[in-house]
Protein backbone atom coordinates (compact mmCIF):
# COMPACT_ATOMS: atom_id res chain seq x y z
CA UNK A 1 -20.97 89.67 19.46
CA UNK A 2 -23.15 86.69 20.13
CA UNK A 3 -21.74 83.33 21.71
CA UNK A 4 -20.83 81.31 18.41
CA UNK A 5 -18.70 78.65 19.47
CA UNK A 6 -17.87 76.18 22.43
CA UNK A 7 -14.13 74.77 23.45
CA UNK A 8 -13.78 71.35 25.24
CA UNK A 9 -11.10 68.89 25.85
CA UNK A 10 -10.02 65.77 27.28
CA UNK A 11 -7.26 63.64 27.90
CA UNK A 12 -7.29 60.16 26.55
CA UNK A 13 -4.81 57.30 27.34
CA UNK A 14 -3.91 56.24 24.13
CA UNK A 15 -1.63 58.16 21.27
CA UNK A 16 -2.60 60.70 19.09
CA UNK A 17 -2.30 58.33 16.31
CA UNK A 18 -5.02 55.70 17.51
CA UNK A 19 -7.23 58.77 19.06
CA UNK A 20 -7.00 60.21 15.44
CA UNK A 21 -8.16 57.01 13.98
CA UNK A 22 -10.93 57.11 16.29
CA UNK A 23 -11.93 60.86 15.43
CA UNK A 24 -12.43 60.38 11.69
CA UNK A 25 -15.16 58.04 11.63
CA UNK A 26 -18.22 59.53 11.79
CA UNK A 27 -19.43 56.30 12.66
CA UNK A 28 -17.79 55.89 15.65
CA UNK A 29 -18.34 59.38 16.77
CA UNK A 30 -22.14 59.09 16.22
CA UNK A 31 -23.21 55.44 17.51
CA UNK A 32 -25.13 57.04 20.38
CA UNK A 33 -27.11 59.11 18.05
CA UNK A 34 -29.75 57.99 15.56
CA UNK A 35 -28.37 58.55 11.89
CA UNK A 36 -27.23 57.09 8.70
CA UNK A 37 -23.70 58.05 7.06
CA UNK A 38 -23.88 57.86 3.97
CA UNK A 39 -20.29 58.18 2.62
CA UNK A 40 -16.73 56.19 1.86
CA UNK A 41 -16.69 52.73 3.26
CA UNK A 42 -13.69 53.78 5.33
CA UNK A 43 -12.76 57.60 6.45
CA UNK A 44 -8.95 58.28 6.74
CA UNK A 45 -9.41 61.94 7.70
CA UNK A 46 -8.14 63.03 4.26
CA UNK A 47 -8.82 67.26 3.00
CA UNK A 48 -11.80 66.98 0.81
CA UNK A 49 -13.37 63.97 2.30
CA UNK A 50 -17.18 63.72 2.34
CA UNK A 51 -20.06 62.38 4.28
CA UNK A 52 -23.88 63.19 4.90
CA UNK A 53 -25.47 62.63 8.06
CA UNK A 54 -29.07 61.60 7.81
CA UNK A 55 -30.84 62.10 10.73
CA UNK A 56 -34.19 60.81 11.33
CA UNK A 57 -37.78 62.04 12.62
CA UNK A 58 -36.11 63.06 16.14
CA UNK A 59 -34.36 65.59 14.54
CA UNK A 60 -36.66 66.73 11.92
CA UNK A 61 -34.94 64.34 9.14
CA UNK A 62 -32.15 66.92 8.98
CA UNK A 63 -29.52 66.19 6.71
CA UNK A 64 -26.17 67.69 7.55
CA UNK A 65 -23.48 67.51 4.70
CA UNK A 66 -19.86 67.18 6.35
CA UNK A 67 -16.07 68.02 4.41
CA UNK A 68 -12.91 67.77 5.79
CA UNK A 69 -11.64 71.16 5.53
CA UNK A 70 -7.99 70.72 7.61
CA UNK A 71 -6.04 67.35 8.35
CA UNK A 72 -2.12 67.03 9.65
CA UNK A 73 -2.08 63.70 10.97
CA UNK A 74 -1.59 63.12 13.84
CA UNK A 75 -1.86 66.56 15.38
CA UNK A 76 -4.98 68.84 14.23
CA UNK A 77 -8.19 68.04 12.23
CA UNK A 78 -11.17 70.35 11.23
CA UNK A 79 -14.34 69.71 9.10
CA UNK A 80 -17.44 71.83 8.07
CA UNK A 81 -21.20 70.70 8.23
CA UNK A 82 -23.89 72.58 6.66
CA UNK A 83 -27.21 71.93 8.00
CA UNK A 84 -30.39 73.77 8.11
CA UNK A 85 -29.56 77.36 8.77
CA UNK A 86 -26.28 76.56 10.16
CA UNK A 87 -22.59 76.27 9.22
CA UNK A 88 -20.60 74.33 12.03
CA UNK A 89 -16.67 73.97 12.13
CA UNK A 90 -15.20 71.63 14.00
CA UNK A 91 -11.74 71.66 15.15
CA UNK A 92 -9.41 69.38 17.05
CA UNK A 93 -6.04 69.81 17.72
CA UNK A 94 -4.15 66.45 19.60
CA UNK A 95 -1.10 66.83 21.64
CA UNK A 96 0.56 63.88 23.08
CA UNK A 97 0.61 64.50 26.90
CA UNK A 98 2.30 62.04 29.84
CA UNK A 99 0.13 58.94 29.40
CA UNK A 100 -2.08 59.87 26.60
CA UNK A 101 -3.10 62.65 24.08
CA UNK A 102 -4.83 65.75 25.07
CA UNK A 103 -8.01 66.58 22.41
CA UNK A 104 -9.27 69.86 22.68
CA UNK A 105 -12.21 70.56 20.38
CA UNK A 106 -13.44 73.69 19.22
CA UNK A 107 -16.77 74.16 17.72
CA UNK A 108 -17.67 77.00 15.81
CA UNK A 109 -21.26 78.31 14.49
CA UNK A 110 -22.65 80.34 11.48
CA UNK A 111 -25.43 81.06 9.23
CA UNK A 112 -26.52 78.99 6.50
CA UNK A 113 -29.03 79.27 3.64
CA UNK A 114 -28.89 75.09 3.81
CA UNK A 115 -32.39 73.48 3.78
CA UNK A 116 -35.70 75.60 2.63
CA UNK A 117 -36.88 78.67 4.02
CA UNK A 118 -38.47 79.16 6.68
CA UNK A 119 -36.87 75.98 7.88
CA UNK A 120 -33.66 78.39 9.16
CA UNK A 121 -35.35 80.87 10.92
CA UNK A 122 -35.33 79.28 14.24
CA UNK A 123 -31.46 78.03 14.10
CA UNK A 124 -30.74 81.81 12.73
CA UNK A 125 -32.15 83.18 16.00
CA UNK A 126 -30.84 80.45 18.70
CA UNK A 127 -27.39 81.85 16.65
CA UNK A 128 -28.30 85.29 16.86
CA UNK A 129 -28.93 85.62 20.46
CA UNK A 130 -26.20 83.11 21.15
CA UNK A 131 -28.54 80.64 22.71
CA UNK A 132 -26.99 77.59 20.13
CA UNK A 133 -23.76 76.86 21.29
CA UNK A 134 -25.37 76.83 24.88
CA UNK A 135 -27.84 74.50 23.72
CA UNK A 136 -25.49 72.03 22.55
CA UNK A 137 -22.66 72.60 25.12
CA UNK A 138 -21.82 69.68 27.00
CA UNK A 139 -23.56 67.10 24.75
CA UNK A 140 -19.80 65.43 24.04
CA UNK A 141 -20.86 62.77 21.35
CA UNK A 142 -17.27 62.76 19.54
CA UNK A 143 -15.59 62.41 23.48
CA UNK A 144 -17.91 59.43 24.44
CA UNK A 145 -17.60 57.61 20.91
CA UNK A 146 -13.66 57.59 21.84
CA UNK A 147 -14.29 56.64 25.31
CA UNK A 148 -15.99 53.63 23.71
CA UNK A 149 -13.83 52.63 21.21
CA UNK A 150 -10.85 52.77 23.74
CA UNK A 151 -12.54 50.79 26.22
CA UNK A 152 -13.14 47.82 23.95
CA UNK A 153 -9.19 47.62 24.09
């Protein structure tokens, strides 16, 4: 079986409650990285929740539709994106730790028919021969956007 997902974590000194407020928004998560979000004017983390990242020429203009698929505050989280030949599931599970919360994320990778063919061939074979996950592994936008957020405390 081919490498199709990545596991991180990280402890954060704050509680799960204000890390989970941090770990909805999208917008937060994503200030580093050059998109719109087009969706609610404020995310709550709620099952069925919606948003659309837009991202521009650096990426291709790759649009990658996001739903909150799992959410018991203040403890685990998941959402699926469907991009361009690629499903991704995001999980995070928070655990209140001595002096903070411990986040571990697990992202997940499949095949999607999103976007127009042949625009999927080369994200089906970086999945195939497990060479996506490895791309992406270590890039830690949602970690950073919370290390912001709780440093303007």
């Amino acid at each position: 079986m081919a490498y199709r997902s990545i596991e991180t974590s990280e402890t954060f000194a704050a509680e799960p409650a204000e890390i989970w407020r941090l770990l909805v928004d999208p917008r937060i998560q994503l200030e580093d990285h050059p998109v719109t979000i087009e969706g609610p004017a404020s995310f709550v983390g709620a099952v069925g929740e919606r948003w659309v990242e837009q991202h521009g020429p650096e990426c291709d203009d790759d649009r990658v539709e996001w739903t909150v698929i799992e959410a018991e505050f203040p403890t685990r989280y998941r959402m699926r994106g469907r991009q361009r030949g690629i499903t991704q599931t995001s999980g995070y599970t928070l655990q209140a730790v001595d002096g903070g919360t411990l986040v571990i994320d697990r992202l997940v990778f499949g095949a999607s028919f999103a976007g127009r063919f042949p625009q999927q061939l080369l994200p089906w074979a970086l999945l195939a021969t497990g060479l996506l996950p490895r791309i992406l592994e270590g890039e830690g936008e949602v970690f950073s956007g919370i290390e912001r957020e709780l440093a303007k405390r």
